[in-house]
PDB file of N, CA and C in Angstrom:
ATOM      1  N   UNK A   1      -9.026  10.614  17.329  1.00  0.00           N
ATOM      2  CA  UNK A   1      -8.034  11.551  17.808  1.00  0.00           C
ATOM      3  C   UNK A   1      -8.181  12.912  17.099  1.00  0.00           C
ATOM      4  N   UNK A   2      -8.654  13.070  16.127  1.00  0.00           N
ATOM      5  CA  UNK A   2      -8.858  14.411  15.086  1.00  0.00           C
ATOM      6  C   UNK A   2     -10.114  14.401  15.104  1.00  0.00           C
ATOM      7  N   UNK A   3     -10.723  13.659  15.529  1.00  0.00           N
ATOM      8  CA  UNK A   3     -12.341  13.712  14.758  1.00  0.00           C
ATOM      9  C   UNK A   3     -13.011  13.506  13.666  1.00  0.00           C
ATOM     10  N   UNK A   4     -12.055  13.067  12.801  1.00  0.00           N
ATOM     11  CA  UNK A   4     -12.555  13.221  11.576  1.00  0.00           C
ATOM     12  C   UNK A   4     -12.867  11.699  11.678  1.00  0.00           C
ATOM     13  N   UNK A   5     -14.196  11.693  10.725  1.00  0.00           N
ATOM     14  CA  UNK A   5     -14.750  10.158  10.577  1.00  0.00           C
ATOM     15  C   UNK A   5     -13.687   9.286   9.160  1.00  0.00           C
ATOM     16  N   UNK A   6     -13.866   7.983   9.617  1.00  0.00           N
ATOM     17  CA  UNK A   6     -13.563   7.305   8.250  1.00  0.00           C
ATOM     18  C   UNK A   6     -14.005   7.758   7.045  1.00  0.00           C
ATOM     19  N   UNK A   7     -15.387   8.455   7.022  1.00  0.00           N
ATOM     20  CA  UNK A   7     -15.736   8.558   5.894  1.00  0.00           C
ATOM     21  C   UNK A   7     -15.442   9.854   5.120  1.00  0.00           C
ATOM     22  N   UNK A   8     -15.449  10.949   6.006  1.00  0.00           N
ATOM     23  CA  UNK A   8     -14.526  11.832   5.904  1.00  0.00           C
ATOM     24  C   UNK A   8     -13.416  11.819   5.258  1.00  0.00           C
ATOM     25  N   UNK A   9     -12.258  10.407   5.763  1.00  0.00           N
ATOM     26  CA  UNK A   9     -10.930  10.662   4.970  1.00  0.00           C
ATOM     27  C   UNK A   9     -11.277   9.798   3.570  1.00  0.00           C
ATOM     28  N   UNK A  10     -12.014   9.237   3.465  1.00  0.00           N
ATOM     29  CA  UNK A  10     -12.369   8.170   2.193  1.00  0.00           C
ATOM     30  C   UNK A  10     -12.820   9.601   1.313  1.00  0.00           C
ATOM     31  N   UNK A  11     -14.062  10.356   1.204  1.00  0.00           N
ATOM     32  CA  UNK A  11     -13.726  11.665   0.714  1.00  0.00           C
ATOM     33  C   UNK A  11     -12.528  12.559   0.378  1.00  0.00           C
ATOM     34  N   UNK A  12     -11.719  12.349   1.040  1.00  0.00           N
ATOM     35  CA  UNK A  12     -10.439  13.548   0.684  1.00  0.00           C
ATOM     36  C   UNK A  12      -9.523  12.907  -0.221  1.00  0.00           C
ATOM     37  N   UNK A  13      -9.841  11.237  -1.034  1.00  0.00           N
ATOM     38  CA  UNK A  13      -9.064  10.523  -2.189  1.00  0.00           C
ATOM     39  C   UNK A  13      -9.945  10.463  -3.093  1.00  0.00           C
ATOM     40  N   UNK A  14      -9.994  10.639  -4.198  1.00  0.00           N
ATOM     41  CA  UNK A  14     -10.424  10.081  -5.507  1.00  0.00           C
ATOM     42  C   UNK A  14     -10.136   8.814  -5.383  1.00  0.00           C
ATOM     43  N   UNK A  15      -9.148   8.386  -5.107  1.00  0.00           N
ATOM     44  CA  UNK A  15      -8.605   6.894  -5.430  1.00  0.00           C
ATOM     45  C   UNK A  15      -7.374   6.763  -4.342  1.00  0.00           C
ATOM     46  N   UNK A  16      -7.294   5.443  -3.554  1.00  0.00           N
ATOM     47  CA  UNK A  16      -6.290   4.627  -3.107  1.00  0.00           C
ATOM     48  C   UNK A  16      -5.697   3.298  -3.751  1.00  0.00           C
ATOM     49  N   UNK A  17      -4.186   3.689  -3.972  1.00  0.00           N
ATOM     50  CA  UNK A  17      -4.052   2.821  -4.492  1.00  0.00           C
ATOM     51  C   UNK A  17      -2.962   2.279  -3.095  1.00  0.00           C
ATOM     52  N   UNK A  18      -2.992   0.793  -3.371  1.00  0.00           N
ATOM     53  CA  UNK A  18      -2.379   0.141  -2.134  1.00  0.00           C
ATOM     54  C   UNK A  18      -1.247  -0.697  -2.992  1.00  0.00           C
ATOM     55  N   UNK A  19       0.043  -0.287  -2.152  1.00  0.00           N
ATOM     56  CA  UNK A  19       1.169  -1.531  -2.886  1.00  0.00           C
ATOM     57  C   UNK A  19       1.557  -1.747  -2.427  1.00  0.00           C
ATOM     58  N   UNK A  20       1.092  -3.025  -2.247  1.00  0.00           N
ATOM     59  CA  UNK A  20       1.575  -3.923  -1.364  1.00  0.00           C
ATOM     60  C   UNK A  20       2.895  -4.426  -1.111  1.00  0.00           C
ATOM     61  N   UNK A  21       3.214  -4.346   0.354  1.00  0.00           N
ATOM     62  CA  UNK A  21       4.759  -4.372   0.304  1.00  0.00           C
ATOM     63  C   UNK A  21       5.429  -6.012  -0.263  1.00  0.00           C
ATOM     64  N   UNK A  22       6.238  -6.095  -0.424  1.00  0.00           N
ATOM     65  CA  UNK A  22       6.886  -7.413  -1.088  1.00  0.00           C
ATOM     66  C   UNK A  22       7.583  -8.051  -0.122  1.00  0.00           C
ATOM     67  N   UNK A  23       6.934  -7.699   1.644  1.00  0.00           N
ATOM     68  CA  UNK A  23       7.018  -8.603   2.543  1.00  0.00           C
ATOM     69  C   UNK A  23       6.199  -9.833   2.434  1.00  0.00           C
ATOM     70  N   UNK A  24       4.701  -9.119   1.901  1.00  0.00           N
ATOM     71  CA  UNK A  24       3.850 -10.093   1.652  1.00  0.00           C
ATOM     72  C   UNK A  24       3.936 -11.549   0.959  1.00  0.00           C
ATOM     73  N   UNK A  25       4.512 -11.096  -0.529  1.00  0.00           N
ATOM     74  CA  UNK A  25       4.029 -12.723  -1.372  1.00  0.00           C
ATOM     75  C   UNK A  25       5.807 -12.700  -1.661  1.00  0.00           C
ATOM     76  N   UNK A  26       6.999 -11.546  -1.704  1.00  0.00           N
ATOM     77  CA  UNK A  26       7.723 -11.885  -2.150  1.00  0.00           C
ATOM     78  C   UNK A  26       8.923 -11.587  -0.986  1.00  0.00           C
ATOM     79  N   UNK A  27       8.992 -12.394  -0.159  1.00  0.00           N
ATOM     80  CA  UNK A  27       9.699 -11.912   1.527  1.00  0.00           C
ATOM     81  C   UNK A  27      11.473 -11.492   0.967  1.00  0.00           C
ATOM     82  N   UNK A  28      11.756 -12.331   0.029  1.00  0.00           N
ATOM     83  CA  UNK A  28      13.196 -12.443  -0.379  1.00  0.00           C
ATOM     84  C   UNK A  28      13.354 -10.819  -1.084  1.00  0.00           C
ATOM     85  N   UNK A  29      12.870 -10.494  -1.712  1.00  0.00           N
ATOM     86  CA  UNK A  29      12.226  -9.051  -2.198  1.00  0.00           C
ATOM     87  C   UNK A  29      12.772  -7.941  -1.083  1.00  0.00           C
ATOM     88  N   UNK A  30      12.127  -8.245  -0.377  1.00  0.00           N
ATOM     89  CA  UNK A  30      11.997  -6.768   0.876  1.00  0.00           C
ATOM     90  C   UNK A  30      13.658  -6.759   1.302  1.00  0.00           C
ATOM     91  N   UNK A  31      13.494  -5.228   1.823  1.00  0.00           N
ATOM     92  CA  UNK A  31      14.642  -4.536   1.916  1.00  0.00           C
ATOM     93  C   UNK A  31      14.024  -4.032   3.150  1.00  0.00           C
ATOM     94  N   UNK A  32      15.166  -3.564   4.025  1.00  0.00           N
ATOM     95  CA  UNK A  32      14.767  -2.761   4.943  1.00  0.00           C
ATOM     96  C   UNK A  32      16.646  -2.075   5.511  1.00  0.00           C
ATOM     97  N   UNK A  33      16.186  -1.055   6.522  1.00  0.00           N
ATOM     98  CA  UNK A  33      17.314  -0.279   6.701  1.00  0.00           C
ATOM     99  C   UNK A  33      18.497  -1.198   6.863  1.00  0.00           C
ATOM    100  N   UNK A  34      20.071  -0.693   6.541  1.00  0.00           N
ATOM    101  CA  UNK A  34      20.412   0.966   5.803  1.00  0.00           C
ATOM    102  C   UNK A  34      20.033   0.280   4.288  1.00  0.00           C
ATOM    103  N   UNK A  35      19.594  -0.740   3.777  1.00  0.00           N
ATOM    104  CA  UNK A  35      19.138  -1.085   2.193  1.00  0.00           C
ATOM    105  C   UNK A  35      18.293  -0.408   1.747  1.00  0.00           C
ATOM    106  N   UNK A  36      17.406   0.191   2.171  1.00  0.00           N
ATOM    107  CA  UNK A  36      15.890   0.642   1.902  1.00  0.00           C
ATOM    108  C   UNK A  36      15.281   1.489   3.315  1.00  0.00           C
ATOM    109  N   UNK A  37      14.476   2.308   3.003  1.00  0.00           N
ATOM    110  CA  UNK A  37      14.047   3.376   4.152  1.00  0.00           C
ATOM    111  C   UNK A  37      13.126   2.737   4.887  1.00  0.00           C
ATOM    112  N   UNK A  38      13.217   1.365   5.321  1.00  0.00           N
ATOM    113  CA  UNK A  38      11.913   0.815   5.765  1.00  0.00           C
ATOM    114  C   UNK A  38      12.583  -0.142   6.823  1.00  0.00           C
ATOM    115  N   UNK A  39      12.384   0.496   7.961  1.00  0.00           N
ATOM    116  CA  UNK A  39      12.434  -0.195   9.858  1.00  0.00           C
ATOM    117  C   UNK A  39      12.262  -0.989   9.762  1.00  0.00           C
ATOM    118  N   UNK A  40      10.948  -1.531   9.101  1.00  0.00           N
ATOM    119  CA  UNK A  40      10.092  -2.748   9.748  1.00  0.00           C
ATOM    120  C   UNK A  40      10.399  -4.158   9.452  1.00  0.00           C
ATOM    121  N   UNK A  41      10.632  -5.246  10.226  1.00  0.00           N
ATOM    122  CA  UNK A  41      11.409  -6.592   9.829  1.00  0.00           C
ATOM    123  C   UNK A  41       9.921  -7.359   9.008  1.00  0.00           C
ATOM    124  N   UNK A  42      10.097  -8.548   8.474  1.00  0.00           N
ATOM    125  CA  UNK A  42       9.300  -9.231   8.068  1.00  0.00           C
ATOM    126  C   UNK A  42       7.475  -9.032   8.380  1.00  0.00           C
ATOM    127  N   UNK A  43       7.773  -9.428   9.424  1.00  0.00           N
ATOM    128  CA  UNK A  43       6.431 -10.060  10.205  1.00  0.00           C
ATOM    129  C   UNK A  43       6.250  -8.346  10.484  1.00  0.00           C
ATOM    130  N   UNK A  44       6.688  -7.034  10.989  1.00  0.00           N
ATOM    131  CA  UNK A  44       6.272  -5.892  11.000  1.00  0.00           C
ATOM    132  C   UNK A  44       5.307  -5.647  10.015  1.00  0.00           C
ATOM    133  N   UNK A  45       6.105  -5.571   8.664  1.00  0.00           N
ATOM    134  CA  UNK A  45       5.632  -5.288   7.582  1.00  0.00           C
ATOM    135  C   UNK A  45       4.540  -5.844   6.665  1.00  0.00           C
ATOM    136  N   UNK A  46       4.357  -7.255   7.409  1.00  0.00           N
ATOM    137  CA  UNK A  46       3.283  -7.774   6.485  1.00  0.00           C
ATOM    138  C   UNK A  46       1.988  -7.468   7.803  1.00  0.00           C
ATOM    139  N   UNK A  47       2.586  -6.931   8.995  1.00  0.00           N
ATOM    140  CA  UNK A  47       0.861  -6.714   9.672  1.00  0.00           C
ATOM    141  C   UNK A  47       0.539  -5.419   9.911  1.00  0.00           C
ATOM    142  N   UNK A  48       1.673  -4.517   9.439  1.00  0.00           N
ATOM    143  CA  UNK A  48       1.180  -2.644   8.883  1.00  0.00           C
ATOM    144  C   UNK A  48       0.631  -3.143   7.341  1.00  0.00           C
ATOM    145  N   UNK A  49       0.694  -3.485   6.477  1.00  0.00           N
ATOM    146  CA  UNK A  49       0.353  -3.994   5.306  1.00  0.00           C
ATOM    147  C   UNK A  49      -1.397  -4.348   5.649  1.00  0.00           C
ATOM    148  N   UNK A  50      -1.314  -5.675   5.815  1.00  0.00           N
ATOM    149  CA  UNK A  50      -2.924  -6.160   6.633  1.00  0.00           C
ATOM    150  C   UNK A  50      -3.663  -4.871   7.366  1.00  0.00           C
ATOM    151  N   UNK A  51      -2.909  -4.328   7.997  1.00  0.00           N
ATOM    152  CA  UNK A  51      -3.949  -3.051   8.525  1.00  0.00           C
ATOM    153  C   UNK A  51      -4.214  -2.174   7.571  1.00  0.00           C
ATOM    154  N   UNK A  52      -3.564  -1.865   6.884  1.00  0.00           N
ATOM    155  CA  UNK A  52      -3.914  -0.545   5.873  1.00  0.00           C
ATOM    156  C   UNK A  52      -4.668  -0.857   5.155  1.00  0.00           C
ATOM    157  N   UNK A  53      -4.665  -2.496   4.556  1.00  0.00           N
ATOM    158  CA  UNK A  53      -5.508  -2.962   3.483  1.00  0.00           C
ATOM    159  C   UNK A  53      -6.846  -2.685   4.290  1.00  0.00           C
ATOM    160  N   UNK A  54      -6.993  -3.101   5.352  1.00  0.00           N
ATOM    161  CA  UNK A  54      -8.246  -3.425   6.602  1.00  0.00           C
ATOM    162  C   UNK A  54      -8.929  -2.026   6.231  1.00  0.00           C
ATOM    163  N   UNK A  55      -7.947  -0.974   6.623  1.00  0.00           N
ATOM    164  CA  UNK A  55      -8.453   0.421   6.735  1.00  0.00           C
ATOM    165  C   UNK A  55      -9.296   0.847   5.516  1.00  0.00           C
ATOM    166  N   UNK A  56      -8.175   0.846   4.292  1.00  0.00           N
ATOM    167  CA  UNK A  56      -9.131   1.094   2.837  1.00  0.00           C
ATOM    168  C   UNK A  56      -9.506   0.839   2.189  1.00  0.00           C
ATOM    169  N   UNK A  57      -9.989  -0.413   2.640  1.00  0.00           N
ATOM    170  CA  UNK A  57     -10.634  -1.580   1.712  1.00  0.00           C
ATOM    171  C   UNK A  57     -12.098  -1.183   1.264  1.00  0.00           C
ATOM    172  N   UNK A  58     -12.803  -0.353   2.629  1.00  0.00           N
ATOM    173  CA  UNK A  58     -13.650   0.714   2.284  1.00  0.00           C
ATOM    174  C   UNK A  58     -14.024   1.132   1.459  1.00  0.00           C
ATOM    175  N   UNK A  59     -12.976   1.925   0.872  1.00  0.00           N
ATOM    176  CA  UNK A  59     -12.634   3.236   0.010  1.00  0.00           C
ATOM    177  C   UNK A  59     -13.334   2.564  -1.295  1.00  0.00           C
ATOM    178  N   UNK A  60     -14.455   3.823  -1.828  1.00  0.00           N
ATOM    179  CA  UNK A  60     -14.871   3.319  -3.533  1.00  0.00           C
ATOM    180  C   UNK A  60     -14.151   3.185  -4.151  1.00  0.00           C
ATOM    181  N   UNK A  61     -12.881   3.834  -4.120  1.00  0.00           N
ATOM    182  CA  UNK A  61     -11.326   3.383  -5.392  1.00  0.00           C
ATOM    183  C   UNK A  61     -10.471   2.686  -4.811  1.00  0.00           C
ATOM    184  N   UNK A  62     -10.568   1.736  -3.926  1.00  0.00           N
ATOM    185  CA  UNK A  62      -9.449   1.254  -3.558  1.00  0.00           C
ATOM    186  C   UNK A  62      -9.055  -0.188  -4.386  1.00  0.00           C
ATOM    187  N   UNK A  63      -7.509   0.012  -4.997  1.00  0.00           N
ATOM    188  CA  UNK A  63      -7.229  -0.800  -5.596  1.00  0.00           C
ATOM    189  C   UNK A  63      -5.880  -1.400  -5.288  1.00  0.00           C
ATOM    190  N   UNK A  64      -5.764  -2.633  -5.038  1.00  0.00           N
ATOM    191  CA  UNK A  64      -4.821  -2.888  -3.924  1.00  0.00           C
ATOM    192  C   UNK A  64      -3.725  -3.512  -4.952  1.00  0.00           C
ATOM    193  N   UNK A  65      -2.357  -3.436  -5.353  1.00  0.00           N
ATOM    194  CA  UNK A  65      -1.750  -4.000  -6.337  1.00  0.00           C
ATOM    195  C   UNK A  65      -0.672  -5.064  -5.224  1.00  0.00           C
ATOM    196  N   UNK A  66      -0.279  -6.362  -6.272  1.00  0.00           N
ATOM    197  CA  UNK A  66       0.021  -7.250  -5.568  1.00  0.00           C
ATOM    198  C   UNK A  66       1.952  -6.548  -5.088  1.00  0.00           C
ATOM    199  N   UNK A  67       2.361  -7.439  -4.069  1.00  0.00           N
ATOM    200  CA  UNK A  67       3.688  -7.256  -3.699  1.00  0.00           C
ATOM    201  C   UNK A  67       4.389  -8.204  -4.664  1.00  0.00           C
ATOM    202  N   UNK A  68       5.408  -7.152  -5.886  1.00  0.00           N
ATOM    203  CA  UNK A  68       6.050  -8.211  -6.210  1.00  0.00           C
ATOM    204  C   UNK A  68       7.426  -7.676  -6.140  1.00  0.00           C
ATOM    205  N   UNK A  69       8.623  -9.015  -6.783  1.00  0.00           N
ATOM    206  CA  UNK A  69      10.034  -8.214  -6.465  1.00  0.00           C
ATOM    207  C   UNK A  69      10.112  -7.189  -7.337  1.00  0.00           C
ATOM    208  N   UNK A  70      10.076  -6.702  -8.339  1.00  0.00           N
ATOM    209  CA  UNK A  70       9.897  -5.796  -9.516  1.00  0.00           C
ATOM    210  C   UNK A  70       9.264  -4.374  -9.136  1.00  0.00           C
ATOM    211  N   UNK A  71       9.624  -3.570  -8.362  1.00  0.00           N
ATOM    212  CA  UNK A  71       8.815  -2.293  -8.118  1.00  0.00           C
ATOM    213  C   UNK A  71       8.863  -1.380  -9.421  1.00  0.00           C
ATOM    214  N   UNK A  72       9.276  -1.388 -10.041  1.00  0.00           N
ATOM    215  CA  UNK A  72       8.805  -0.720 -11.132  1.00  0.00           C
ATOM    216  C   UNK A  72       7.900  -1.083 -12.162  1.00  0.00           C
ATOM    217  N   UNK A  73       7.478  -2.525 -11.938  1.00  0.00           N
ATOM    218  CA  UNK A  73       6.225  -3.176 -12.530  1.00  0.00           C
ATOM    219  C   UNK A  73       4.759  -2.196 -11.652  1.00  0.00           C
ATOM    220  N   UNK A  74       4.987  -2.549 -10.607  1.00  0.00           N
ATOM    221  CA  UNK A  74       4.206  -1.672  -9.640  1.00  0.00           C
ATOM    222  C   UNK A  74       3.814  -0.321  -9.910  1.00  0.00           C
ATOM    223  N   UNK A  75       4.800  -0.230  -9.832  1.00  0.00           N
ATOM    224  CA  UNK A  75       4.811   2.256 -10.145  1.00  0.00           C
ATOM    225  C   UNK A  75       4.064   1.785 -11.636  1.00  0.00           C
ATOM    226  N   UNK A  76       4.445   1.474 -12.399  1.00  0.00           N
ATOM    227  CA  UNK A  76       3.615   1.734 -14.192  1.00  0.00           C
ATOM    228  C   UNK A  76       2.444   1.244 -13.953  1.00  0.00           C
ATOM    229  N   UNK A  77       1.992  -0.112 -13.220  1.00  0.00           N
ATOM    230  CA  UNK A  77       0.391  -0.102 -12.887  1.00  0.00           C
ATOM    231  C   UNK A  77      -0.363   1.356 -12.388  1.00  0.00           C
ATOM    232  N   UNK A  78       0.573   1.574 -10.915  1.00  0.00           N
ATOM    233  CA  UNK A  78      -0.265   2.729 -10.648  1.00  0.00           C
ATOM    234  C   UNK A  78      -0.249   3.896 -11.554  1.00  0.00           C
ATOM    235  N   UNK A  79       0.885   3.939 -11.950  1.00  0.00           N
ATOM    236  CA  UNK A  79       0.654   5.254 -12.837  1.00  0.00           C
ATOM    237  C   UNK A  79      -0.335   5.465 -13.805  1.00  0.00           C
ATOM    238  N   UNK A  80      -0.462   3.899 -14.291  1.00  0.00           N
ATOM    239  CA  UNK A  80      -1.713   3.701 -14.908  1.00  0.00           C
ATOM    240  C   UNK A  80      -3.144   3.719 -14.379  1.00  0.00           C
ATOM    241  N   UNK A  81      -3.332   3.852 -13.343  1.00  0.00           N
ATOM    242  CA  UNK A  81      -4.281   4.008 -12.356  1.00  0.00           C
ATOM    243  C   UNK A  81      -4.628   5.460 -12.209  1.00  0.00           C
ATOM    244  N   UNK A  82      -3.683   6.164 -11.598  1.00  0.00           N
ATOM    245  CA  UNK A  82      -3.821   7.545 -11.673  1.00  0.00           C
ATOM    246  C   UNK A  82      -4.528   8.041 -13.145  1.00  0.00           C
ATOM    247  N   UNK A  83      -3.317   7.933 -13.939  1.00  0.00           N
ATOM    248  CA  UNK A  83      -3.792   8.700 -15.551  1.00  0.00           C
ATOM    249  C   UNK A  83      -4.851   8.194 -16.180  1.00  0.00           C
ATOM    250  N   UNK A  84      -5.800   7.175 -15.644  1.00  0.00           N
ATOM    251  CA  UNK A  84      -7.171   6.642 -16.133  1.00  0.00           C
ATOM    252  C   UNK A  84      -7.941   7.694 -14.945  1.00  0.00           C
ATOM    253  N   UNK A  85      -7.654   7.896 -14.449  1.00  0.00           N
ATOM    254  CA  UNK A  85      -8.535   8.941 -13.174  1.00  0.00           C
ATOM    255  C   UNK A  85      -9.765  10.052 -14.157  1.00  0.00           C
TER     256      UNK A  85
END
């Protein structure tokens, strides 16, 4: 639709990091609207999840962190991800 190749957008990241939503391994976890800014019911969310992984799995930095209930376990991995950059 833009033209731009996959490999193209894999170029425009240093690094992807993927976090995985906590539809995945932790379903009791997930939130969705008015709880949390996120539409998508269960089964939505774990197959936008599966696609994105699909998409940048590609990617030379892609590092996919697991879904857990704890999102702020999450954010300090990545942050740790980033600041090793």
């Amino acid at each position: 639709m833009t033209g731009t190749s996959l490999a193209d957008h894999y170029r425009r990241y240093a690094l992807v990091i993927h976090l995985e939503s906590a539809a995945v391994r932790v379903p009791h976890a997930y939130l969705r609207y008015p709880l949390a800014h996120r539409p998508e019911d269960l089964d939505q969310a774990r197959q936008l999840d599966l696609l994105l992984g699909d998409l940048w799995q590609g990617h030379p930095n892609y590092v996919k962190l697991p879904g857990t209930a704890d999102i702020e376990d999450k954010l300090a991995a990545a942050m740790s991800l980033m600041t090793g950059l």
